[in-house]
N, C-alpha and C. Protein backbone atom coordinates (compact mmCIF):
# COMPACT_ATOMS: atom_id res chain seq x y z
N UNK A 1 113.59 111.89 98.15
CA UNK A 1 114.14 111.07 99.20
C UNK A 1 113.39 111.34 100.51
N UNK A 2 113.18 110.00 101.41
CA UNK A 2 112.74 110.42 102.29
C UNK A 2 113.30 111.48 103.40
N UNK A 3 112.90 112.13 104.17
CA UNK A 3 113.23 112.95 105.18
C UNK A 3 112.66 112.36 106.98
N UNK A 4 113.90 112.16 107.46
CA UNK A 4 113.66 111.65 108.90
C UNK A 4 114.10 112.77 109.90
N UNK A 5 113.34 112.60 111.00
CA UNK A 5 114.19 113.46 112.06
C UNK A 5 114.74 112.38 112.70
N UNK A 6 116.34 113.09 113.32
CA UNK A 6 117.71 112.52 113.81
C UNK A 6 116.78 111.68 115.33
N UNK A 7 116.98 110.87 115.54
CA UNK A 7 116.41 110.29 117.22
C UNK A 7 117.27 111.04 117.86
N UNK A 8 118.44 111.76 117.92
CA UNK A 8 119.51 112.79 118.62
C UNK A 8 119.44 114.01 118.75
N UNK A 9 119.28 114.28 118.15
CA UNK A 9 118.92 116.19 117.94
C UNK A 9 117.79 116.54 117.54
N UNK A 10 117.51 115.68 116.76
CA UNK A 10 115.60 115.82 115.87
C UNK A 10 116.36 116.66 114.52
N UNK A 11 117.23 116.98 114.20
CA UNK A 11 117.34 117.76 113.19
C UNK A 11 117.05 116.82 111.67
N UNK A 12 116.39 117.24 110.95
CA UNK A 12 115.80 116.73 109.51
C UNK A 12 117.34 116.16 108.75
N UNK A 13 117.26 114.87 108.62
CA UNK A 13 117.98 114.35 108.02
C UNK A 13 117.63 113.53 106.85
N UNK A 14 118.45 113.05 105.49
CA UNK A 14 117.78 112.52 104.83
C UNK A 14 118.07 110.90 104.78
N UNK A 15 117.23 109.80 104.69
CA UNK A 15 117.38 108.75 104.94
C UNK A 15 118.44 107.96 104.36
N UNK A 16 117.96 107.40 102.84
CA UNK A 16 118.50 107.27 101.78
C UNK A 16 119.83 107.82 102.02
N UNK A 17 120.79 106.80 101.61
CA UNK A 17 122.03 107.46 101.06
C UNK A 17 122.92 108.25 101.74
N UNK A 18 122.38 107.58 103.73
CA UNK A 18 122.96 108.21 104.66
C UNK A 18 123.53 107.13 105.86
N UNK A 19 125.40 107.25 105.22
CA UNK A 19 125.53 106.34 106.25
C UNK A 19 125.77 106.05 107.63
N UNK A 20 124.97 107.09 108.39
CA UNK A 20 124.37 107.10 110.02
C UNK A 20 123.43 106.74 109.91
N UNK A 21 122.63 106.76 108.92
CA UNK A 21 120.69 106.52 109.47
C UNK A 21 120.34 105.79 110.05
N UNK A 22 119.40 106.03 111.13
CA UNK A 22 118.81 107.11 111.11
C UNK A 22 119.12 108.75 111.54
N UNK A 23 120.87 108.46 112.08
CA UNK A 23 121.05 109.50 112.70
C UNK A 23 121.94 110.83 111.79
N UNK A 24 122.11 111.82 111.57
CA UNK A 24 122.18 112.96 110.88
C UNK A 24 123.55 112.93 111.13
N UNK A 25 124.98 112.50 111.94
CA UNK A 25 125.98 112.43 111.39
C UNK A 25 126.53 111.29 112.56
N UNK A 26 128.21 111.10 112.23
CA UNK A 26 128.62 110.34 112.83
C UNK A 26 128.33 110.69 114.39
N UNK A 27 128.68 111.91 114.81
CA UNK A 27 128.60 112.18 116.06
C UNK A 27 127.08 112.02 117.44
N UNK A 28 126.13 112.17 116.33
CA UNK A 28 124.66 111.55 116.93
C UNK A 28 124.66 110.07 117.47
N UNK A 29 125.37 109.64 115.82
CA UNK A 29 125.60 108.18 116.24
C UNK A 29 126.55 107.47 117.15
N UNK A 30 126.83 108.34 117.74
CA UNK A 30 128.07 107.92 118.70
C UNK A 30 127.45 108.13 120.02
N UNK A 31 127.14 109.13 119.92
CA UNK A 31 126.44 109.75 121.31
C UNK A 31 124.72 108.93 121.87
N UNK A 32 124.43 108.26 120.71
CA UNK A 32 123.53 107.45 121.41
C UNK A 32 123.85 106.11 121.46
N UNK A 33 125.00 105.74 120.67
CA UNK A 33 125.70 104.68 120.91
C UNK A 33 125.83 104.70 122.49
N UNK A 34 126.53 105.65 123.32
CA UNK A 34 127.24 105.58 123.87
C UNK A 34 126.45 106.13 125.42
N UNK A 35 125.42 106.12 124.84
CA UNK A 35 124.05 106.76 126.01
C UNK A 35 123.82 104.81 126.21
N UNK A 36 123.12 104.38 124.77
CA UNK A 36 123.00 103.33 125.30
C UNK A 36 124.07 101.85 125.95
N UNK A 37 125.66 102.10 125.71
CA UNK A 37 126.44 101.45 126.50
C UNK A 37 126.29 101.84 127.80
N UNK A 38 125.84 103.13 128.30
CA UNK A 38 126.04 103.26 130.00
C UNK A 38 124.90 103.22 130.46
N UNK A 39 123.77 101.99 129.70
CA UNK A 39 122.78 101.82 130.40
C UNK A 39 121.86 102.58 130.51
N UNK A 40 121.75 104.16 129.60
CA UNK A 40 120.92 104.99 129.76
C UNK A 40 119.32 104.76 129.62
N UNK A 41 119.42 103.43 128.50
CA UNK A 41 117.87 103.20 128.20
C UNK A 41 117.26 101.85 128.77
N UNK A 42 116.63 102.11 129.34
CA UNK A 42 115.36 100.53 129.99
C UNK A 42 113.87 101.22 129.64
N UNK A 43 113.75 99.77 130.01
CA UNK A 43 112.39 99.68 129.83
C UNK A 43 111.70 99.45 131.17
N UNK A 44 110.71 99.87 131.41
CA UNK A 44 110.05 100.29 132.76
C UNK A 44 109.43 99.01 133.11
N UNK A 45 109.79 98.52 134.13
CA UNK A 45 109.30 97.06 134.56
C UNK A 45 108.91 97.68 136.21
N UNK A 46 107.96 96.71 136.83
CA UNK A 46 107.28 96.56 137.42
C UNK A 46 108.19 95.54 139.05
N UNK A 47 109.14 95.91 139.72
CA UNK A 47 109.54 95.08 140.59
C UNK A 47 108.89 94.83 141.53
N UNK A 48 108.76 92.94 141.56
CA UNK A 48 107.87 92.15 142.32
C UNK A 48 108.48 91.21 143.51
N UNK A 49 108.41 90.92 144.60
CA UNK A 49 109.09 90.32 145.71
C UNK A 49 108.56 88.82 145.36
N UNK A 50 109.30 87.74 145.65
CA UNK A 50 109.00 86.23 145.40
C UNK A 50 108.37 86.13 146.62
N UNK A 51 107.19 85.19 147.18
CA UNK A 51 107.11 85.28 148.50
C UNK A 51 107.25 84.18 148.96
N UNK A 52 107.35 83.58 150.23
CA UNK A 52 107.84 82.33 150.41
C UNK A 52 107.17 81.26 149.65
N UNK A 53 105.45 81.39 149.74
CA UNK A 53 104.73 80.66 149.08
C UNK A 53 105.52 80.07 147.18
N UNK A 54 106.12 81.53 146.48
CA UNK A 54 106.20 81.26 145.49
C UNK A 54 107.72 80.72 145.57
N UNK A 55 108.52 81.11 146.33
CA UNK A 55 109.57 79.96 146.57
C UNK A 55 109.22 78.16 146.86
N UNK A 56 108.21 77.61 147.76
CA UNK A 56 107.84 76.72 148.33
C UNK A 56 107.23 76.04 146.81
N UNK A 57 106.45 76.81 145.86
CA UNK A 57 105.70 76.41 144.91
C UNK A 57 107.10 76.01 143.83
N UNK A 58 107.89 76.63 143.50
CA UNK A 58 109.11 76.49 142.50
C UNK A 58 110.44 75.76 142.83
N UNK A 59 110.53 75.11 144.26
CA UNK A 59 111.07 74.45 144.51
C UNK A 59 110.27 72.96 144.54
N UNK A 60 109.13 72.99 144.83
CA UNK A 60 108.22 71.48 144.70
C UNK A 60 108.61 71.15 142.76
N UNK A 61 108.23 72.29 142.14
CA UNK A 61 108.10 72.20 140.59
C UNK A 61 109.44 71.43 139.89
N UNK A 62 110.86 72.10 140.48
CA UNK A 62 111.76 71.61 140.55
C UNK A 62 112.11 70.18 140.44
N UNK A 63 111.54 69.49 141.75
CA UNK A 63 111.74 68.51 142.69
C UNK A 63 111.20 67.67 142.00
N UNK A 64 110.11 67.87 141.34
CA UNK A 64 108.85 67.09 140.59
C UNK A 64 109.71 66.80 138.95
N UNK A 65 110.26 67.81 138.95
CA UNK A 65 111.10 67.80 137.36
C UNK A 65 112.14 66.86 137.52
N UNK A 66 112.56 66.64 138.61
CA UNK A 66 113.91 65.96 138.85
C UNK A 66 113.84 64.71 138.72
N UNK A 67 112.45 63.88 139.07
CA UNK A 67 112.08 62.45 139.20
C UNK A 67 111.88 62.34 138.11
């Protein structure tokens, strides 16, 4: 059977025939359940300011869609 490490603890769990997998017991699986309900995980983005220009440009685009 295969052998995974837990994404929670890292402890060697076996895949197959495990009903947390990937995680090594209920309680892993809860705890990253519950990391990821409070928002613990993102993804790293890049925050960009609109500038008037790109307001002025997306409101013409709009305007143009509307006719």
């Amino acid at each position: 059977m295969p052998i995974v490490k837990c994404p929670n603890c890292g402890r060697p769990t076996e895949y197959e025939g495990n009903e947390f997998r990937p995680f090594c017991s209920e309680r892993c699986k809860l705890l990253d359940f519950g990391a990821w309900a409070d928002e613990e995980y993102t993804l790293p983005t890049e925050a960009s300011e609109l500038t008037d220009e790109d307001i002025d440009k997306i409101e013409k685009a709009l305007k143009e869609r509307g006719n």
